[in-house]
PDB file of N, CA and C in Angstrom:
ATOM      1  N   UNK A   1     -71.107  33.838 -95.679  1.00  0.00           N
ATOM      2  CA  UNK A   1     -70.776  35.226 -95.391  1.00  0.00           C
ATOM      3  C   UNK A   1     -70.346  35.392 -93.934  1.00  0.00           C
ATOM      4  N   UNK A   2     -71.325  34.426 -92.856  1.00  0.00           N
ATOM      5  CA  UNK A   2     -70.828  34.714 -91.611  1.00  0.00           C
ATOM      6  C   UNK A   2     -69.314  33.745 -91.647  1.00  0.00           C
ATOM      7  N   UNK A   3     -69.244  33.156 -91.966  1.00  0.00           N
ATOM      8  CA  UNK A   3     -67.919  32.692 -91.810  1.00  0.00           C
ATOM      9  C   UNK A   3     -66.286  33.451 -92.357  1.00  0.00           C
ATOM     10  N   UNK A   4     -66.650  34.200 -93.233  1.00  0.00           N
ATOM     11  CA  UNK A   4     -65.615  35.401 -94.026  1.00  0.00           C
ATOM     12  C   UNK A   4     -65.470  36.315 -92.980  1.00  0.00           C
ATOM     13  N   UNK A   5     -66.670  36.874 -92.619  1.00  0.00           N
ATOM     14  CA  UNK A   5     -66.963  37.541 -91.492  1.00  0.00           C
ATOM     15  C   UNK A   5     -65.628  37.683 -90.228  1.00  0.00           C
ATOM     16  N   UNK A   6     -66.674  36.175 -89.347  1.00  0.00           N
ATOM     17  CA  UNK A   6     -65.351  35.742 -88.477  1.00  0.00           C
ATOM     18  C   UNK A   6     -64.042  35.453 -88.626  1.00  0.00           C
ATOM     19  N   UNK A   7     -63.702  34.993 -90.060  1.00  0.00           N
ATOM     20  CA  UNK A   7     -62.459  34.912 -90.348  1.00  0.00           C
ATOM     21  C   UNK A   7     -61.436  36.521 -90.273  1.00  0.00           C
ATOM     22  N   UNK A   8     -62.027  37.714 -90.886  1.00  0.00           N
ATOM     23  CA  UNK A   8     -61.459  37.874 -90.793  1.00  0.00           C
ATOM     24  C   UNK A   8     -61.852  39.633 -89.257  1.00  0.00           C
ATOM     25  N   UNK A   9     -62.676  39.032 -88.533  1.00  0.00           N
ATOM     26  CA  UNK A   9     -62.340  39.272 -87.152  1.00  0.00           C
ATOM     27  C   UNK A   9     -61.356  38.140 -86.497  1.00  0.00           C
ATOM     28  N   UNK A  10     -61.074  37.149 -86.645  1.00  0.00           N
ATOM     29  CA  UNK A  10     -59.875  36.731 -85.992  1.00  0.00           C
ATOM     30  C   UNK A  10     -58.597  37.263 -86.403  1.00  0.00           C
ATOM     31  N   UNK A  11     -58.274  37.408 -87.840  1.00  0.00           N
ATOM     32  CA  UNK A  11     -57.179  37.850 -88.117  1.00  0.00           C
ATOM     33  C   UNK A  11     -57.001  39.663 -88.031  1.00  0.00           C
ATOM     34  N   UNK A  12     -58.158  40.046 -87.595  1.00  0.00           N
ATOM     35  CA  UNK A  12     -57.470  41.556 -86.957  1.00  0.00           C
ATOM     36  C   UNK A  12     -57.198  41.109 -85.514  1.00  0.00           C
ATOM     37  N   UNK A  13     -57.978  40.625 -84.808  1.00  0.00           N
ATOM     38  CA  UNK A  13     -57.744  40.617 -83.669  1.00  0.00           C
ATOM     39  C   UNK A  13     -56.295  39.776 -83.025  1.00  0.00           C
ATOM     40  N   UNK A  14     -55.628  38.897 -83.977  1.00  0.00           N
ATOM     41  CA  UNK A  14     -54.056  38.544 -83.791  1.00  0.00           C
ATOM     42  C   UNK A  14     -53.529  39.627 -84.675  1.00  0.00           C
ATOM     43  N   UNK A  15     -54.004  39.951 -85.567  1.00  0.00           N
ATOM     44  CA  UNK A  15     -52.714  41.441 -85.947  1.00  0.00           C
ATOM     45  C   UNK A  15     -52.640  42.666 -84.553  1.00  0.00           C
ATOM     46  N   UNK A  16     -53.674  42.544 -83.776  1.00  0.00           N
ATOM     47  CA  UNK A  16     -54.085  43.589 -82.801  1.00  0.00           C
ATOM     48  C   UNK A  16     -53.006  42.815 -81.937  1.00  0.00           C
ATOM     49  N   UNK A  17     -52.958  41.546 -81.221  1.00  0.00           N
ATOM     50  CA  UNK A  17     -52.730  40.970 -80.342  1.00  0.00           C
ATOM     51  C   UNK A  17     -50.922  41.431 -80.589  1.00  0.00           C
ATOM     52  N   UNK A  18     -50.676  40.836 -82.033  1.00  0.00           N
ATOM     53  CA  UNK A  18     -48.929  41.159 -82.187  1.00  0.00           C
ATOM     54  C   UNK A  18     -48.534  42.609 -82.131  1.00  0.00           C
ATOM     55  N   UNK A  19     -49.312  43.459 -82.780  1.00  0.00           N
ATOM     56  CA  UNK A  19     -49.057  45.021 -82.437  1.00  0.00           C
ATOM     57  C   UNK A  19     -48.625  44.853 -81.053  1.00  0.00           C
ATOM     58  N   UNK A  20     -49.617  44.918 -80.290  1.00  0.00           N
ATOM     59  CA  UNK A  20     -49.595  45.088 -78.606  1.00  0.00           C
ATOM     60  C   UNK A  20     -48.545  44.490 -78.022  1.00  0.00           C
ATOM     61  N   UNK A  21     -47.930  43.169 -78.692  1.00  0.00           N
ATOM     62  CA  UNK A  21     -46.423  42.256 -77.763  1.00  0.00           C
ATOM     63  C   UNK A  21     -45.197  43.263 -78.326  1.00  0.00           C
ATOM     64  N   UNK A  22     -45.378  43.580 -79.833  1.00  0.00           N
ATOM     65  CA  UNK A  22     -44.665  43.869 -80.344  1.00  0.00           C
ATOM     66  C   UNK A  22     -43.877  45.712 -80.065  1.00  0.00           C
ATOM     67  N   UNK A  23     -44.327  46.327 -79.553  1.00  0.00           N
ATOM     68  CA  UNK A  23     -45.185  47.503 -78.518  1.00  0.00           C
ATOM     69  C   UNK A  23     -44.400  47.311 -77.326  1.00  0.00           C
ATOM     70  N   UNK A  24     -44.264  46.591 -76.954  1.00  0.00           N
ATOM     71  CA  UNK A  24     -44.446  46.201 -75.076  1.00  0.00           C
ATOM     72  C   UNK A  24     -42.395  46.432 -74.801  1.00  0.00           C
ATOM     73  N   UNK A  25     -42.128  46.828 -74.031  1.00  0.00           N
ATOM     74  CA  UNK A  25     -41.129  46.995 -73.825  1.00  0.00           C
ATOM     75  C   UNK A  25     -40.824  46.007 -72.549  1.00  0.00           C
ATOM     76  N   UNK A  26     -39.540  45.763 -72.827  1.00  0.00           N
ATOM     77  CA  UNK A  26     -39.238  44.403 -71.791  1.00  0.00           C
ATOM     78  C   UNK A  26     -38.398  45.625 -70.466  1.00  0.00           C
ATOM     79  N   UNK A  27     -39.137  44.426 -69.535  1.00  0.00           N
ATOM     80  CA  UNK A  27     -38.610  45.528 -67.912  1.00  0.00           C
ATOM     81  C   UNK A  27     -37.127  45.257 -67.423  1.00  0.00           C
ATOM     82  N   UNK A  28     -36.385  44.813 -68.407  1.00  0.00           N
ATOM     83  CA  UNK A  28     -34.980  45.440 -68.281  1.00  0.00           C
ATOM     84  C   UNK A  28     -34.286  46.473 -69.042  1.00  0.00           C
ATOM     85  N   UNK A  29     -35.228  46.755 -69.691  1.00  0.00           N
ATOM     86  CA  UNK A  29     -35.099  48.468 -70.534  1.00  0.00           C
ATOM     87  C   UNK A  29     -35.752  49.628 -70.289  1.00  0.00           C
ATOM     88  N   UNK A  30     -37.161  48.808 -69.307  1.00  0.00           N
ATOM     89  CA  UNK A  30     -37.698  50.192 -69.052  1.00  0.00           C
ATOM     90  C   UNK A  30     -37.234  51.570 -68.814  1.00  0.00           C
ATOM     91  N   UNK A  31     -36.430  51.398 -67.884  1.00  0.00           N
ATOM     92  CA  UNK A  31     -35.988  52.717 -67.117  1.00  0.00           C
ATOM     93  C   UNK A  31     -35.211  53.378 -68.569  1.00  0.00           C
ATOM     94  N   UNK A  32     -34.378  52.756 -68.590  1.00  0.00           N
ATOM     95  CA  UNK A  32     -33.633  53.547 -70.111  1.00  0.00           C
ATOM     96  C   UNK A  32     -34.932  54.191 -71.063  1.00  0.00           C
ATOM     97  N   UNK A  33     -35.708  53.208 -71.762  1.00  0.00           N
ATOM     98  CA  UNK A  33     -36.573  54.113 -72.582  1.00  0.00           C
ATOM     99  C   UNK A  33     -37.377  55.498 -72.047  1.00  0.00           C
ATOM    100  N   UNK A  34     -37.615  55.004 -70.698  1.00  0.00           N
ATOM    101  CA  UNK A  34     -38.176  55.942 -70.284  1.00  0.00           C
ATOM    102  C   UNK A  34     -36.858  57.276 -69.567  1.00  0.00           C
ATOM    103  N   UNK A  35     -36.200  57.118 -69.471  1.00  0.00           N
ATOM    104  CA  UNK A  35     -35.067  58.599 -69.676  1.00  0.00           C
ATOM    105  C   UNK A  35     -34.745  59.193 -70.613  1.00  0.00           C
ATOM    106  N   UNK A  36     -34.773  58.022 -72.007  1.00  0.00           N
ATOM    107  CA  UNK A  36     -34.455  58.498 -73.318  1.00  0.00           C
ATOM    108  C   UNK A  36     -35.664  58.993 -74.080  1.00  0.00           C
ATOM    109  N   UNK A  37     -36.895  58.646 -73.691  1.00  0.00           N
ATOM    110  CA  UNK A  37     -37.773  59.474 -73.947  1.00  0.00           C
ATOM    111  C   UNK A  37     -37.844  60.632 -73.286  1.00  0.00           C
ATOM    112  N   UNK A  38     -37.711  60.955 -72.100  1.00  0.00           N
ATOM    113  CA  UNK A  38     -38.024  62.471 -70.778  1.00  0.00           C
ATOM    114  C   UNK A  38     -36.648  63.426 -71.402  1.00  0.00           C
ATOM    115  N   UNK A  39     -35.476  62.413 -72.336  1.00  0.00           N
ATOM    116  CA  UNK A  39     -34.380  63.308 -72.396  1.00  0.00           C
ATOM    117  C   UNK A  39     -34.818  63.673 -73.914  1.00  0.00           C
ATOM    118  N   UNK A  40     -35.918  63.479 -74.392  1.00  0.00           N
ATOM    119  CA  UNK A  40     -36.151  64.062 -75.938  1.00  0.00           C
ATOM    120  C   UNK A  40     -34.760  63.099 -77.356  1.00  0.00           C
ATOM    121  N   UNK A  41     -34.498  62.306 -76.771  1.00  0.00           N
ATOM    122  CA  UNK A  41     -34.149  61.344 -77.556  1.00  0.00           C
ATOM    123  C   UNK A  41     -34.626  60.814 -78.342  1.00  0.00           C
ATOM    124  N   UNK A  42     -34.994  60.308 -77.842  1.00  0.00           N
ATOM    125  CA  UNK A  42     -36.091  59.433 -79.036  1.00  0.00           C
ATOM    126  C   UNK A  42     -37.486  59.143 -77.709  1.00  0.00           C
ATOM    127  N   UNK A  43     -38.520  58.481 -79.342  1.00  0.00           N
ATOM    128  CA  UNK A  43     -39.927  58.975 -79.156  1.00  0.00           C
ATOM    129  C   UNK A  43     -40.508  57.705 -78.337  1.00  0.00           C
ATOM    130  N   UNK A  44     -39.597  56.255 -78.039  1.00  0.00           N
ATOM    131  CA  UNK A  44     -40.111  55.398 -77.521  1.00  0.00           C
ATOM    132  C   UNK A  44     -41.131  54.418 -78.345  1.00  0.00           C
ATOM    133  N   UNK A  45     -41.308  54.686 -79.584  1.00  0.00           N
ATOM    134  CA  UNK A  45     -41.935  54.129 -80.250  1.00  0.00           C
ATOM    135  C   UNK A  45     -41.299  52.676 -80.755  1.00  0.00           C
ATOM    136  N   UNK A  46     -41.761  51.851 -81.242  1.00  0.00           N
ATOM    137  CA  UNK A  46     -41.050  50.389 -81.645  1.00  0.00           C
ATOM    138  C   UNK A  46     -40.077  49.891 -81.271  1.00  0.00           C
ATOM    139  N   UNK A  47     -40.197  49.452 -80.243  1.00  0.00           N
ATOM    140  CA  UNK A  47     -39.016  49.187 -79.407  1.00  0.00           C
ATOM    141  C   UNK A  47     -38.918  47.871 -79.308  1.00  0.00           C
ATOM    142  N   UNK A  48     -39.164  47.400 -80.213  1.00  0.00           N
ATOM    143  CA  UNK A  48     -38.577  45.864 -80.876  1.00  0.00           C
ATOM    144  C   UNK A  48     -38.287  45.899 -81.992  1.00  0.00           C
ATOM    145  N   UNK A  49     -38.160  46.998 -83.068  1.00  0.00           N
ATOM    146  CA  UNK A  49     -38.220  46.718 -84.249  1.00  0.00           C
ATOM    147  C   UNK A  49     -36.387  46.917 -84.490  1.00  0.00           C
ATOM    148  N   UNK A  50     -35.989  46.758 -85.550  1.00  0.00           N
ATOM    149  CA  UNK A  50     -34.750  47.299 -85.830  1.00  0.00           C
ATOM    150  C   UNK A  50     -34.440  48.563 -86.369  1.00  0.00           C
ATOM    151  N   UNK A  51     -33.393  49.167 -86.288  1.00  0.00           N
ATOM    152  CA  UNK A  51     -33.140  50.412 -86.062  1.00  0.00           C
ATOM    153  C   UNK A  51     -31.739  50.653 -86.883  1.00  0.00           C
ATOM    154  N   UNK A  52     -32.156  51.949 -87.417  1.00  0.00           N
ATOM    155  CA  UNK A  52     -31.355  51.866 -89.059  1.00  0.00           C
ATOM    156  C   UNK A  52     -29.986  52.731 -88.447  1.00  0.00           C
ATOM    157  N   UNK A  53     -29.200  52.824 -89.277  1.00  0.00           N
ATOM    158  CA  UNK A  53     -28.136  53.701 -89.160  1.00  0.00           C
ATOM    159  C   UNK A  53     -28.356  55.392 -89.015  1.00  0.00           C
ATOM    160  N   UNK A  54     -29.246  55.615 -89.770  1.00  0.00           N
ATOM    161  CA  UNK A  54     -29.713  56.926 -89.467  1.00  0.00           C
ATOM    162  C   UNK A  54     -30.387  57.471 -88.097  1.00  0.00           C
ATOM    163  N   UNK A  55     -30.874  56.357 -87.514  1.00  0.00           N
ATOM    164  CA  UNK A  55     -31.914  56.493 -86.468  1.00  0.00           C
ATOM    165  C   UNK A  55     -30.538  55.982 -85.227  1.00  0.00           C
ATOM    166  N   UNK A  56     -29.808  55.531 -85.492  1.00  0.00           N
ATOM    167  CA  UNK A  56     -28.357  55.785 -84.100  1.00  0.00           C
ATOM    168  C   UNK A  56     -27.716  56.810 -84.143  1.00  0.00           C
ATOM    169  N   UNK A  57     -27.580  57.567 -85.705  1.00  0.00           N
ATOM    170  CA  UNK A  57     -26.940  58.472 -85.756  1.00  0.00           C
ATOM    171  C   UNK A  57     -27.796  59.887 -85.056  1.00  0.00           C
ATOM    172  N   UNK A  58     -28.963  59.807 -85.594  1.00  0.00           N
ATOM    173  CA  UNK A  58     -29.620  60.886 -84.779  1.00  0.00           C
ATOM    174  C   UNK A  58     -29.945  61.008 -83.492  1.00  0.00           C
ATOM    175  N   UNK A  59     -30.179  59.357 -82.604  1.00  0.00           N
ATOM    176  CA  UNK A  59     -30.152  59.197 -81.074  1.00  0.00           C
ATOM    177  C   UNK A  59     -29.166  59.884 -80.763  1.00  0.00           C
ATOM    178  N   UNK A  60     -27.757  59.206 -80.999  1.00  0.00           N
ATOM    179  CA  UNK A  60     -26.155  59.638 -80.775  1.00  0.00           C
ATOM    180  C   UNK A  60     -26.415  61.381 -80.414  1.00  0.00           C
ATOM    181  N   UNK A  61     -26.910  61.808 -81.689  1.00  0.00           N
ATOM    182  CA  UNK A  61     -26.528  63.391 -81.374  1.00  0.00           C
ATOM    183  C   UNK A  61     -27.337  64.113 -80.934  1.00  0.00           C
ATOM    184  N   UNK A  62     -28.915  63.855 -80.698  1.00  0.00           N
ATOM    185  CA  UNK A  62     -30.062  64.420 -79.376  1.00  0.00           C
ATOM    186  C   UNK A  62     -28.890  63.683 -77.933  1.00  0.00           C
ATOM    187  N   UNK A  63     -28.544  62.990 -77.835  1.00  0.00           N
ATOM    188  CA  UNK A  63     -27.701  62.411 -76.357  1.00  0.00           C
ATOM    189  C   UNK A  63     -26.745  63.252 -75.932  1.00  0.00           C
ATOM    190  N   UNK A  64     -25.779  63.566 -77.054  1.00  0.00           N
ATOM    191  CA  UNK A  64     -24.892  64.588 -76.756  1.00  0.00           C
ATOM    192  C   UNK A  64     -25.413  65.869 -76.697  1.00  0.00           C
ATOM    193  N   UNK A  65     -26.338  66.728 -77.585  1.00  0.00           N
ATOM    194  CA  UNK A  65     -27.163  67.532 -76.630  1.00  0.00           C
ATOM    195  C   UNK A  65     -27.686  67.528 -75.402  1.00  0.00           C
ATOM    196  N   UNK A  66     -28.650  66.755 -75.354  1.00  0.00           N
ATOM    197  CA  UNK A  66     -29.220  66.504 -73.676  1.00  0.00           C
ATOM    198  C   UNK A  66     -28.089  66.280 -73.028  1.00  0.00           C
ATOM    199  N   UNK A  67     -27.064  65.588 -73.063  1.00  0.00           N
ATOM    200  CA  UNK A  67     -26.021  65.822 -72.048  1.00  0.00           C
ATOM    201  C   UNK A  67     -24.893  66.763 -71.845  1.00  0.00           C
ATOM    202  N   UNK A  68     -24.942  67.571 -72.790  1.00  0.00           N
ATOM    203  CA  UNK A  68     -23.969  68.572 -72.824  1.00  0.00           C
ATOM    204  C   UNK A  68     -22.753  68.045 -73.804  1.00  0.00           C
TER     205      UNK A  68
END
């Protein structure tokens, strides 16, 4: 039982570990996410994941708002 146990505290704690890399925004984008979040663009969320056609199309047109 203690061994099921620890097993599967290790495997939350690497699902925890990849959340958190996966999360992490690389510091040659920072500044951008963080304008495109302050400009109500988008929410800054998953910023490694891929990103659908719908979700450029709606960046695209919060951008052209926030910018006039």
């Amino acid at each position: 039982m203690l061994a099921f146990e620890l097993a599967g505290f290790f495997l939350f704690m690497k699902m925890m570990l990849l959340t958190y890399v996966a999360d992490q925004v690389s510091d040659w984008s920072r500044q951008a996410r963080d304008w495109a979040v302050s400009s109500g663009i988008t929410d800054g969320t998953r910023p490694k994941d891929a990103v659908t056609r719908e979700e450029v199309w709606t960046m695209l047109y919060r951008m052209k708002n926030a910018i006039g």
